[in-house]
C-alpha atoms as a PDB file:
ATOM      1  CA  UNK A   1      84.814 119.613  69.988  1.00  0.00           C
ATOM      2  CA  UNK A   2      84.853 115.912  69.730  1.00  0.00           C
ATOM      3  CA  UNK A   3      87.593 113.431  69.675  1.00  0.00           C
ATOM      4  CA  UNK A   4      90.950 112.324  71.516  1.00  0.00           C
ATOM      5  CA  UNK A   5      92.647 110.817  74.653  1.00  0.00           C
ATOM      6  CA  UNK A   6      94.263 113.025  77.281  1.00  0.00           C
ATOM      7  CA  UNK A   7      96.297 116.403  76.090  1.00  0.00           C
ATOM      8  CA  UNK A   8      99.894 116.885  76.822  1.00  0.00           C
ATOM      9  CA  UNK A   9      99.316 118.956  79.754  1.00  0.00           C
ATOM     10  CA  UNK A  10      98.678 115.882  81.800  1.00  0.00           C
ATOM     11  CA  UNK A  11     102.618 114.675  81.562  1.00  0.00           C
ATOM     12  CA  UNK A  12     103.970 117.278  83.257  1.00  0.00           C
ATOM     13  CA  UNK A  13     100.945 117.812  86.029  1.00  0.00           C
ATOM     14  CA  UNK A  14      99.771 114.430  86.203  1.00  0.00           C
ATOM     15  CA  UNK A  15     100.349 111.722  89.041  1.00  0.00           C
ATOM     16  CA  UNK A  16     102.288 109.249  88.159  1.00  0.00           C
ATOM     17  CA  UNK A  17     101.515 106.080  88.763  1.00  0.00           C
ATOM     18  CA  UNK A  18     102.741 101.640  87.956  1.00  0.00           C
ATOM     19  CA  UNK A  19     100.044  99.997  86.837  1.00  0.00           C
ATOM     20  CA  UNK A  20      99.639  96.191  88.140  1.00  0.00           C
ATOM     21  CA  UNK A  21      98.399  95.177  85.009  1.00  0.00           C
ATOM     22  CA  UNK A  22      97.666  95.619  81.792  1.00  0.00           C
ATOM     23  CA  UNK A  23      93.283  96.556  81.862  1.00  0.00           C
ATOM     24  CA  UNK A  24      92.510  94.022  79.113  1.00  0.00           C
ATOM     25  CA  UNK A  25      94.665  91.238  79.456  1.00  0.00           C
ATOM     26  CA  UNK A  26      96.435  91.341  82.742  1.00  0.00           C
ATOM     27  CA  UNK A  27      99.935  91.198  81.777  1.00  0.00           C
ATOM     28  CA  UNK A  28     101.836  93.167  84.033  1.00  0.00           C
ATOM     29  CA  UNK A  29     103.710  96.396  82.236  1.00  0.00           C
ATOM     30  CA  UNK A  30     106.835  96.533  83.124  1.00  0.00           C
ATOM     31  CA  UNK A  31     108.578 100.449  83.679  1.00  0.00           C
ATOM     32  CA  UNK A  32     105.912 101.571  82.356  1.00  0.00           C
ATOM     33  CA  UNK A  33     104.685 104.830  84.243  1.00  0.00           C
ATOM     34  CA  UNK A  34     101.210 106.849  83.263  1.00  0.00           C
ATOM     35  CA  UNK A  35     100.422 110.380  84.873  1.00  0.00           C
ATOM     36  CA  UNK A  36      96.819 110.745  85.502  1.00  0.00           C
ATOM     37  CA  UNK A  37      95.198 113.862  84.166  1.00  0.00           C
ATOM     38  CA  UNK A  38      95.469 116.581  86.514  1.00  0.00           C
ATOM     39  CA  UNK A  39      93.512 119.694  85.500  1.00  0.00           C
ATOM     40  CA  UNK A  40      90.200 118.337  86.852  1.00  0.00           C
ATOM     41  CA  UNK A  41      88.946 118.588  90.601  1.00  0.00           C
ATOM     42  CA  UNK A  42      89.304 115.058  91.424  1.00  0.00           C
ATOM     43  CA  UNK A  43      92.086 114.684  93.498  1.00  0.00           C
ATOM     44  CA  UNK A  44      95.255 112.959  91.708  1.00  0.00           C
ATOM     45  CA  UNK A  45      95.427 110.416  95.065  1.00  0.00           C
ATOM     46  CA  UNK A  46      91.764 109.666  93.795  1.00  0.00           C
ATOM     47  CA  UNK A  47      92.797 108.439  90.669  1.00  0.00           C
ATOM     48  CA  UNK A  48      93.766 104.772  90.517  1.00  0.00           C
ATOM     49  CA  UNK A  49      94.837 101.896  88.771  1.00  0.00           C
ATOM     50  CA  UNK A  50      95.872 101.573  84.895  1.00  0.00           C
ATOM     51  CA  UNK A  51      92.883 103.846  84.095  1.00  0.00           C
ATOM     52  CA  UNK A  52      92.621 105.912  87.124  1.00  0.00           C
ATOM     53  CA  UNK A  53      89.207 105.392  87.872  1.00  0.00           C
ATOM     54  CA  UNK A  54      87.559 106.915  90.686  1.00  0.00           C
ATOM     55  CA  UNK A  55      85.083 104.510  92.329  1.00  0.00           C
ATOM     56  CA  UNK A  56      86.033 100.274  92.426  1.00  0.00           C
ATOM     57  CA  UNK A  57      83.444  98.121  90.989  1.00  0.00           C
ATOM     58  CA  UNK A  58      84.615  95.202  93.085  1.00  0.00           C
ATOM     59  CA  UNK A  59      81.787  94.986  95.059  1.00  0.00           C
ATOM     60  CA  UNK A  60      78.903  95.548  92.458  1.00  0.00           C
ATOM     61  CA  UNK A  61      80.042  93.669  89.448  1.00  0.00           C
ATOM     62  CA  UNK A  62      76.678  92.788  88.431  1.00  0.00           C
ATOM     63  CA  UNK A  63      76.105  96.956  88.260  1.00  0.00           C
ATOM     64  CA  UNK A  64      79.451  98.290  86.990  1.00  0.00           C
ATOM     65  CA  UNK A  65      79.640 101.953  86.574  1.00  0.00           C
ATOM     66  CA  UNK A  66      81.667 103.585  83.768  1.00  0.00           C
ATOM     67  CA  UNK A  67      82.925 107.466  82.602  1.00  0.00           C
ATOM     68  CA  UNK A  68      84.405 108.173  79.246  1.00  0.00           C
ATOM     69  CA  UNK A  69      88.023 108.666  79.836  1.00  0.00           C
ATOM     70  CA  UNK A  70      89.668 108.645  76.590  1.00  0.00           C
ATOM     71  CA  UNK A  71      87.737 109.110  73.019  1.00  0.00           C
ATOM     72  CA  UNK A  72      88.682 109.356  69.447  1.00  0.00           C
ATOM     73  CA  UNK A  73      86.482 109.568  66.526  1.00  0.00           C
ATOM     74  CA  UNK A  74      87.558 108.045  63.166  1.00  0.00           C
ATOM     75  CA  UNK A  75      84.038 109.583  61.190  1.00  0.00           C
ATOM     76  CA  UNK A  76      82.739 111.742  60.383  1.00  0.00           C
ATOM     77  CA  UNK A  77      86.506 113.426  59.818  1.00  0.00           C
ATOM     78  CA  UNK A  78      85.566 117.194  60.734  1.00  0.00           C
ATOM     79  CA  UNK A  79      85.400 115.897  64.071  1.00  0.00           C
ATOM     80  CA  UNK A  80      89.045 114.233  63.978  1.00  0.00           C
ATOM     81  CA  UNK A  81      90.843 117.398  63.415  1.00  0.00           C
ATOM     82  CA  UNK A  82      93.882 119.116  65.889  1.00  0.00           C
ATOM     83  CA  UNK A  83      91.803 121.497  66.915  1.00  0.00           C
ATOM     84  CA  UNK A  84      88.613 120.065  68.176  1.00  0.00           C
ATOM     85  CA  UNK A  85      90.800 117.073  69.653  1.00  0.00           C
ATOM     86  CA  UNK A  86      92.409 119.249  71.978  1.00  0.00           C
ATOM     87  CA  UNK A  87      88.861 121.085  73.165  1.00  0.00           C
ATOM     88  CA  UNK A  88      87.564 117.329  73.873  1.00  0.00           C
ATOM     89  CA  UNK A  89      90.497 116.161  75.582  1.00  0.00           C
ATOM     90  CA  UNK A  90      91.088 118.667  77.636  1.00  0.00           C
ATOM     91  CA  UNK A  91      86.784 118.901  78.557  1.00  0.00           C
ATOM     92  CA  UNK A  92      86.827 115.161  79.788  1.00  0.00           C
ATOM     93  CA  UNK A  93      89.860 115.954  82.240  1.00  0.00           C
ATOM     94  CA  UNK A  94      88.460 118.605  83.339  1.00  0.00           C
ATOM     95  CA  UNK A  95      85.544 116.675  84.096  1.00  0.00           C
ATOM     96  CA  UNK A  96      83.319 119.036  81.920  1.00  0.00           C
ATOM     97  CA  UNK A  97      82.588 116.692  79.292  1.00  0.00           C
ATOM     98  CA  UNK A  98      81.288 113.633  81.109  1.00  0.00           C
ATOM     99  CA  UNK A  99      79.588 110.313  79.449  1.00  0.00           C
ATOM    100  CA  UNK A 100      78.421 107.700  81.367  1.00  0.00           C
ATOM    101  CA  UNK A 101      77.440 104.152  80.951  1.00  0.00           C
ATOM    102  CA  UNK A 102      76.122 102.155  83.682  1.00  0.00           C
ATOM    103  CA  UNK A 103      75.215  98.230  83.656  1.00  0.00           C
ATOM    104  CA  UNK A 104      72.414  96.443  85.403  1.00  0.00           C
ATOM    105  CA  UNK A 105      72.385  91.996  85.029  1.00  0.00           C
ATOM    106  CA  UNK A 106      76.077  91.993  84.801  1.00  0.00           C
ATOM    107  CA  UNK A 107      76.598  89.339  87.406  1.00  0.00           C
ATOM    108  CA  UNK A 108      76.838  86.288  84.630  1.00  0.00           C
ATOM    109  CA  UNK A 109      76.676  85.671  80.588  1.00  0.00           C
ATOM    110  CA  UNK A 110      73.473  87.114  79.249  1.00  0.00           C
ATOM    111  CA  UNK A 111      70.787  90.153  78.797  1.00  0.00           C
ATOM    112  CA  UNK A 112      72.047  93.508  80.358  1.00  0.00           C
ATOM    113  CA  UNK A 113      70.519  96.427  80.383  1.00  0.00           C
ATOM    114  CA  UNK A 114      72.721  99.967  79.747  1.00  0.00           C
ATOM    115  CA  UNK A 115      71.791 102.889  80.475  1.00  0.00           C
ATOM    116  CA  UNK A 116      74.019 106.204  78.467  1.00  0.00           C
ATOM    117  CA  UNK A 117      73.667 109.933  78.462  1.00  0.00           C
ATOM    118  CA  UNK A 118      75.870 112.932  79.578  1.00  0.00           C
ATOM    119  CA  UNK A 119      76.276 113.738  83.252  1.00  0.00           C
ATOM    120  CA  UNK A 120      77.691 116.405  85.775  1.00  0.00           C
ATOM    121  CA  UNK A 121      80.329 115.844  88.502  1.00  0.00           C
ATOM    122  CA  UNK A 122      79.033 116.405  91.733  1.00  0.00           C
ATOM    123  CA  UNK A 123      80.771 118.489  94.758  1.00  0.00           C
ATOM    124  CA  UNK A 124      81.247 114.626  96.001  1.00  0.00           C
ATOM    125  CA  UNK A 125      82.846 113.685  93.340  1.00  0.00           C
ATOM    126  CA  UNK A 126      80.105 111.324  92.267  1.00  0.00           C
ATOM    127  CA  UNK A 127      78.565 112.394  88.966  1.00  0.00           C
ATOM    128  CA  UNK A 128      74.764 112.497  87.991  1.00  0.00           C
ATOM    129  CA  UNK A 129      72.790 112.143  84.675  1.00  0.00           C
ATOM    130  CA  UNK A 130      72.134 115.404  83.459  1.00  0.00           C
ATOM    131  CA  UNK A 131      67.939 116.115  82.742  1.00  0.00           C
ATOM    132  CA  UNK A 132      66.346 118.926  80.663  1.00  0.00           C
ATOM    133  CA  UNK A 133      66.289 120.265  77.215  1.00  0.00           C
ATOM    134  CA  UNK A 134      69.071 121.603  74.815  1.00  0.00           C
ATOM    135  CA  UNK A 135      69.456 121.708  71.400  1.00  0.00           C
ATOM    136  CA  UNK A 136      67.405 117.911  71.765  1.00  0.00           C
ATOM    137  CA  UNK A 137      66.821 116.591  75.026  1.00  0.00           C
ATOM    138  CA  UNK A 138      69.474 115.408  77.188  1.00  0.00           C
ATOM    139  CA  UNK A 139      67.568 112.244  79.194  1.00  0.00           C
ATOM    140  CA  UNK A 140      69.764 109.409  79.941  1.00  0.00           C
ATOM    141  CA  UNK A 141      69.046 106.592  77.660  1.00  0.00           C
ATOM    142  CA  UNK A 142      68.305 102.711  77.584  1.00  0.00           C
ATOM    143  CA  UNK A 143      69.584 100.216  75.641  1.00  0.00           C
ATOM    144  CA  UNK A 144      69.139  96.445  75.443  1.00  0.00           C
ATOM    145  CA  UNK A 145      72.462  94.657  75.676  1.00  0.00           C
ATOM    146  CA  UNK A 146      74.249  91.375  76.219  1.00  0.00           C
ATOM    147  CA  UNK A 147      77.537  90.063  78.067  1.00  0.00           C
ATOM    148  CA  UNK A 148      79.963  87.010  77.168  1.00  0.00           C
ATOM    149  CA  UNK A 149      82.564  87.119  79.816  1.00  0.00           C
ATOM    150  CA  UNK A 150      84.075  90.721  79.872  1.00  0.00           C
ATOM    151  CA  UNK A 151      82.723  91.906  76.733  1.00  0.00           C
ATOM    152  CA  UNK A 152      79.314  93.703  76.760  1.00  0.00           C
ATOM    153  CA  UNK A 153      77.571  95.658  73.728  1.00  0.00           C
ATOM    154  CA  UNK A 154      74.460  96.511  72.755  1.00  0.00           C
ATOM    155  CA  UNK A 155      72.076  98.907  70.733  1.00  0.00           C
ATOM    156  CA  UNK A 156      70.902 100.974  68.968  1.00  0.00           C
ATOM    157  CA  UNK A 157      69.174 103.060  71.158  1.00  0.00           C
ATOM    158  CA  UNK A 158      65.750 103.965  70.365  1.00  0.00           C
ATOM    159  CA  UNK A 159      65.998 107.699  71.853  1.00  0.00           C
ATOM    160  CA  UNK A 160      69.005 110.494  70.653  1.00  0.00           C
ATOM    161  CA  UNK A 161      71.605 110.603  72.657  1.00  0.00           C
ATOM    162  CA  UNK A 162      73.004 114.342  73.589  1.00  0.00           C
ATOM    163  CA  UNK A 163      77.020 114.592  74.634  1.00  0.00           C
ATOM    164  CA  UNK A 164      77.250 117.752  76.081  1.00  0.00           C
ATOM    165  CA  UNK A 165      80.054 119.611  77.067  1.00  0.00           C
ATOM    166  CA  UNK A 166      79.833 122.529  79.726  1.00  0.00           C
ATOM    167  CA  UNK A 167      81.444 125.498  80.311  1.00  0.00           C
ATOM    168  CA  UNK A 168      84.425 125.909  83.320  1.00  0.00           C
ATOM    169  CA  UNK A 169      81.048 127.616  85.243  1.00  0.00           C
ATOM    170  CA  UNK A 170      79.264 124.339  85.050  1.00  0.00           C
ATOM    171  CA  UNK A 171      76.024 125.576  83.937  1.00  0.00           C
ATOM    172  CA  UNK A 172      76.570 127.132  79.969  1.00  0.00           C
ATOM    173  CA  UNK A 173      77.181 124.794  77.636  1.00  0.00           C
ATOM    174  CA  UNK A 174      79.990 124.757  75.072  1.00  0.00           C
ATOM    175  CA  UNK A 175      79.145 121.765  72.779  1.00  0.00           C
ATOM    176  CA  UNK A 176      76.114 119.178  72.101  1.00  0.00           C
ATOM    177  CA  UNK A 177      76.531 115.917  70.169  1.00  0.00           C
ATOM    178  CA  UNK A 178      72.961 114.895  68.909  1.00  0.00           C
ATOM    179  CA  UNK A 179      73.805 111.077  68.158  1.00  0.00           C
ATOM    180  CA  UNK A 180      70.876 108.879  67.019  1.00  0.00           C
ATOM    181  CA  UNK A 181      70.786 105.164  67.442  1.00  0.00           C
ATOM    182  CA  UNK A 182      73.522 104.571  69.226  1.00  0.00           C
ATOM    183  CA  UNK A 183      75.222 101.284  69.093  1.00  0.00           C
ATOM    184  CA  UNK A 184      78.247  99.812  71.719  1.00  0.00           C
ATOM    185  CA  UNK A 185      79.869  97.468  69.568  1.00  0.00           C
ATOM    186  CA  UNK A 186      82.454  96.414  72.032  1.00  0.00           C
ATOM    187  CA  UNK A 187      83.373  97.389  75.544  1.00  0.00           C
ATOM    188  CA  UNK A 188      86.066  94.481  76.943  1.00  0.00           C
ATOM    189  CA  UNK A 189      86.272  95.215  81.035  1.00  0.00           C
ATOM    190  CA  UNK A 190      89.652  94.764  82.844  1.00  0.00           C
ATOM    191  CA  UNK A 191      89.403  91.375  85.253  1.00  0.00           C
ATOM    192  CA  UNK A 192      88.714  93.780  88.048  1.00  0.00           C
ATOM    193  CA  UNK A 193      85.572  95.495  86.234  1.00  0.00           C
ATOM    194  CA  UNK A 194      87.438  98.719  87.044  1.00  0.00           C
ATOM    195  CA  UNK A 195      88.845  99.722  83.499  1.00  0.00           C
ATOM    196  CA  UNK A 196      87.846  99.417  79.724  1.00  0.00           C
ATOM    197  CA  UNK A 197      90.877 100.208  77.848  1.00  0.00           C
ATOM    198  CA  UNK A 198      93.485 101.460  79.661  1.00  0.00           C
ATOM    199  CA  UNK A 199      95.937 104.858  80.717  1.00  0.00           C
ATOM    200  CA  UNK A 200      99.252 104.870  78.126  1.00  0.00           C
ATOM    201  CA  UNK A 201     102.141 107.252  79.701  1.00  0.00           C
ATOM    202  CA  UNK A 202      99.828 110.765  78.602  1.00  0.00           C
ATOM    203  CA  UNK A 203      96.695 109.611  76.657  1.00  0.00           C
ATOM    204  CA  UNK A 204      94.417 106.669  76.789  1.00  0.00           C
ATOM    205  CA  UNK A 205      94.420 103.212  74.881  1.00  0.00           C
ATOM    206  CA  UNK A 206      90.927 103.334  73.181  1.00  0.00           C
ATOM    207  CA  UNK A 207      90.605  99.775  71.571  1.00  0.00           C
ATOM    208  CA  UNK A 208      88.979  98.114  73.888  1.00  0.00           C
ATOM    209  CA  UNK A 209      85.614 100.237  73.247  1.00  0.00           C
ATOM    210  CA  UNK A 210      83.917 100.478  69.841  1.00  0.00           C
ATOM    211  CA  UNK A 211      80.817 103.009  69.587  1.00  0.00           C
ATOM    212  CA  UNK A 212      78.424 104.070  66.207  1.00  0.00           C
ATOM    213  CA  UNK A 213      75.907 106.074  65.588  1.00  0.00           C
ATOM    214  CA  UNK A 214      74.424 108.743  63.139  1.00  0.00           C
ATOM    215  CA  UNK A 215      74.589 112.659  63.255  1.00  0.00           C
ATOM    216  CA  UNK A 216      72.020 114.580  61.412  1.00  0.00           C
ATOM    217  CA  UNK A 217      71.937 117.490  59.595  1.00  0.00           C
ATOM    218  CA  UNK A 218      69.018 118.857  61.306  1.00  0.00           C
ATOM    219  CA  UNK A 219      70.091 117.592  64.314  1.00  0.00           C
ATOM    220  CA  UNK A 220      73.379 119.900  63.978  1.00  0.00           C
ATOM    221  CA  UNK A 221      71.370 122.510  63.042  1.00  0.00           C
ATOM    222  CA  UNK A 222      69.837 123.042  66.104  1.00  0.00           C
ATOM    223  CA  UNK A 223      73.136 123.385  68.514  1.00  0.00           C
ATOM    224  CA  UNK A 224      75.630 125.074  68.863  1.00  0.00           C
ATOM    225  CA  UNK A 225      79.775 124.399  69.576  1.00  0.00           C
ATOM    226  CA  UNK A 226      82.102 126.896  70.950  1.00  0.00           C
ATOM    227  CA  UNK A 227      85.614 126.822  69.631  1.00  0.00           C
ATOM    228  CA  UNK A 228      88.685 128.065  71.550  1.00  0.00           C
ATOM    229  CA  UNK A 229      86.453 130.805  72.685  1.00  0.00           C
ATOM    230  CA  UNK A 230      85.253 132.177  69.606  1.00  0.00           C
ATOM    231  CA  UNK A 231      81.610 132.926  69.187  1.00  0.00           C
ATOM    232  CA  UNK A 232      79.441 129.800  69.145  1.00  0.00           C
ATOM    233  CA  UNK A 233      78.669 128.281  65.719  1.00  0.00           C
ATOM    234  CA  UNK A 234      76.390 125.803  64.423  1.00  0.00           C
ATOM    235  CA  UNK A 235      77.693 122.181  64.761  1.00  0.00           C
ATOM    236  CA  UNK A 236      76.543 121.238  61.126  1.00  0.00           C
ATOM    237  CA  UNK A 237      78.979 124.075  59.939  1.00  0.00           C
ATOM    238  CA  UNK A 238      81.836 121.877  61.901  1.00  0.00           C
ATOM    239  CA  UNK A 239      80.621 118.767  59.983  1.00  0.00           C
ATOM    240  CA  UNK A 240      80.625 120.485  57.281  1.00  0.00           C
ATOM    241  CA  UNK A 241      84.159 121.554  57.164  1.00  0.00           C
ATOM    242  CA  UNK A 242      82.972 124.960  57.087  1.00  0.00           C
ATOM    243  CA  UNK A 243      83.437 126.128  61.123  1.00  0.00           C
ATOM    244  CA  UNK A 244      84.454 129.716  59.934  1.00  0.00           C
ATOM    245  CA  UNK A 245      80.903 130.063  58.212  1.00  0.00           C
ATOM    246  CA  UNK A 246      78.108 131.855  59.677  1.00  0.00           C
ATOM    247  CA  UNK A 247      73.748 131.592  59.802  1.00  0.00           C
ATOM    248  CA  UNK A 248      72.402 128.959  58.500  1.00  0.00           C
ATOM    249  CA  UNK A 249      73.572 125.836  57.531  1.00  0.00           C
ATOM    250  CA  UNK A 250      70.983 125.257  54.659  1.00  0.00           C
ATOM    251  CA  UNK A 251      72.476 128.201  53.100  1.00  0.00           C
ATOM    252  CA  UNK A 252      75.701 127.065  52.458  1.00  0.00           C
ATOM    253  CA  UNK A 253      75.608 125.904  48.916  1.00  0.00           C
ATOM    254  CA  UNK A 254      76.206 121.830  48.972  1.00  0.00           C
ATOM    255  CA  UNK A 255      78.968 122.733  46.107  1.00  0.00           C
ATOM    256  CA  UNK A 256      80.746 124.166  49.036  1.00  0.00           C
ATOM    257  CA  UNK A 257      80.483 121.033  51.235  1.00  0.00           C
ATOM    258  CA  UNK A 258      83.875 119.938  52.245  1.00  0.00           C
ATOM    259  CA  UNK A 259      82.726 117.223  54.287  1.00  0.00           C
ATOM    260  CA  UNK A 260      79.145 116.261  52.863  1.00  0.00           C
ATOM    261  CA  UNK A 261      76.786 113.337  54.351  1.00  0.00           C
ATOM    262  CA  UNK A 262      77.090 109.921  53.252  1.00  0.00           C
ATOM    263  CA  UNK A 263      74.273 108.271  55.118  1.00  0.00           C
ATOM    264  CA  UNK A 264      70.414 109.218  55.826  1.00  0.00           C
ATOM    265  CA  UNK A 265      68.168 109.419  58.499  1.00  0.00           C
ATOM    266  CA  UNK A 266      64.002 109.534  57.926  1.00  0.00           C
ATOM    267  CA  UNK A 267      60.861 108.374  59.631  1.00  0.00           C
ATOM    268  CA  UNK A 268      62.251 104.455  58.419  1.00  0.00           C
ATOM    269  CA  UNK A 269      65.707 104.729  60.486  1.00  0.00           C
ATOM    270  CA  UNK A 270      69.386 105.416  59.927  1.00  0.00           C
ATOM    271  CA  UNK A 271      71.383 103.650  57.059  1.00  0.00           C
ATOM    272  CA  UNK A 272      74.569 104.157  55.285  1.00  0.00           C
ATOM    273  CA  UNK A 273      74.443 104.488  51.666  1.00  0.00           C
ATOM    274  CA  UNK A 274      71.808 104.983  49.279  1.00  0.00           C
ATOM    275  CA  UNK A 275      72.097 108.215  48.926  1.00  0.00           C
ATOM    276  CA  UNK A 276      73.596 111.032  47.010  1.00  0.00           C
ATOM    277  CA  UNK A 277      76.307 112.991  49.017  1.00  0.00           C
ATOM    278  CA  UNK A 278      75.088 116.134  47.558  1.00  0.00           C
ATOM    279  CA  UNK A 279      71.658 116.074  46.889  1.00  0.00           C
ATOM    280  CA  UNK A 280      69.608 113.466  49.419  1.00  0.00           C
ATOM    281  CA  UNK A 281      72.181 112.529  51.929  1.00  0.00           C
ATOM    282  CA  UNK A 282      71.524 114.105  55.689  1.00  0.00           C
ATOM    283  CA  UNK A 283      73.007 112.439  58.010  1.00  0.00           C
ATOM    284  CA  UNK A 284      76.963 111.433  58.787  1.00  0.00           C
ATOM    285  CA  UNK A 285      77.965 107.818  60.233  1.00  0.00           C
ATOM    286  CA  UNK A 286      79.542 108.312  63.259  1.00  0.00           C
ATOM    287  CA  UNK A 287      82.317 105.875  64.286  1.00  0.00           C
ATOM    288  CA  UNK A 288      84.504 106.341  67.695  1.00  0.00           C
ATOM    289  CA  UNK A 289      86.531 104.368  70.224  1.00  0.00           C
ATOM    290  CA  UNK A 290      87.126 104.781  73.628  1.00  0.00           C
ATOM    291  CA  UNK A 291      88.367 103.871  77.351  1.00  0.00           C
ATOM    292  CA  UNK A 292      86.279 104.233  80.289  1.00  0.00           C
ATOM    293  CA  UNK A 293      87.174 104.275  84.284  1.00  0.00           C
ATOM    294  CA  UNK A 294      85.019 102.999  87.233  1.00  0.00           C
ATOM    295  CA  UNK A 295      83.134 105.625  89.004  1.00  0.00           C
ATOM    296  CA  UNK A 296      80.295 106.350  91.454  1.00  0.00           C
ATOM    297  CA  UNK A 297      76.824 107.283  89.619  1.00  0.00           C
ATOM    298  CA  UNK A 298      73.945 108.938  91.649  1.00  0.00           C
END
């Protein structure tokens, strides 16, 4: 399910392309040649710049617009592994697995006000916050949020956020990612507002975008993840370390736990520690980086 930058596939079918500059700093980068990702329907001419974004934000920098290109989760660590890398990676190319931020009061130092939540790509090419119920609901959310100079963050969000992945039809849905208050601890924009982070020759530089949150065992409980095409399973039995299990996550003995909870979640908030792993614990810390391209939200 969750976590990576752009699969191997994309050196051999991506476009190739010089970047001017590098998206944080503006150094140029000499030789250096990326290959966009091409196993998505945007067209590889589409894709631009050292993060091929879609859609310029030159002309609304005070409203910049940003997709999830490249992601990589560091915890909980049943989300870091080979296997569920590859499914992510290879979902945001294909432009199934689609997070969006967008900004509004970017135009100087100050409040701004973000607004995050899954979306689908439109026949356009634009993409649209997806509406409706799944495993929780999947509303776009607000956050409260500042900016000094390129570097925005904000948080934590007061609603869940769902990250949803959909199947190659569009409409069934592979994977959900219940994450409760979500916090942007970093996002640094390229000069141009048109990258964070940035395209390396076949997978993205994530560093430049720092995201947190919590995942809860009855959250996971309630969705589902399909795995290479095997029959869905519960996404607590991924967090678990236990994705070949079946039924019910509360019936897995917590002796059995490879990867147990180490924070908790109750009417109070989120918090890390204070709590026993195996006994009161039910939630996971969620840590991640990742880039982001400029694109054209509905």
């Amino acid at each position: 399910m969750l976590a990576g930058g752009c699969s191997g596939d994309g050196a051999s079918r991506g476009s190739a392309v010089k970047p001017a500059a590098d998206a944080s700093t503006g150094t140029v980068d000499l030789g250096v040649t990326l290959r966009c990702p091409s196993a998505g329907p945007t067209p590889l001419e589409q894709q631009l710049g050292a993060c091929c974004y879609r859609r310029a934000n030159t002309d609304r920098r005070a409203q910049p617009q940003y997709r999830v290109a490249g992601l990589q989760f560091s915890q909980p660590q049943s989300l870091a592994n080979a296997l569920l890398t590859s499914i992510t990676t290879n979902s945001i190319d294909e432009e199934r697995f689609n997070w969006l931020f967008t900004l509004e009061g970017a135009d100087d130092d100050g409040p701004v006000t973000i607004r995050t939540g899954s979306a689908r790509r439109q026949r356009d090419g634009r993409f649209a916050f997806t509406r409706g119920a799944g495993g929780i609901p999947w509303d776009p959310v607000t956050i409260e949020g500042s900016l000094l100079g390129a570097i925005w963050q904000g948080g934590p969000a007061l609603q869940s956020v769902a990250l949803v992945i959909f199947n190659p039809d569009g409409e069934h849905v592979d994977a959900e990612l219940p994450i409760r208050e979500l916090r942007l601890a970093r996002a640094v924009m390229s000069p141009d507002r048109n990258c964070i982070g940035r395209r390396l020759l076949t997978s993205y530089d994530t560093d430049d975008g720092e995201v947190s949150g919590y995942l809860t065992l009855e959250d996971a409980g309630k969705v589902s993840v399909g795995i290479g095409g095997l029959d869905p399973i519960r996404l607590c039995m991924v967090l678990l370390g236990s994705p070949a299990a079946s039924g019910e996550c509360s019936a897995l003995p917590r002796g059995e736990w490879q990867f147990p909870p180490d924070a908790r979640c109750d009417g109070a908030g989120c918090r890390s520690g204070g709590c026993d792993p195996l006994h009161d614990c039910n939630a996971w810390i969620v840590r991640g980086t990742f880039a982001a391209q400029a694109v054209e939200v509905e």
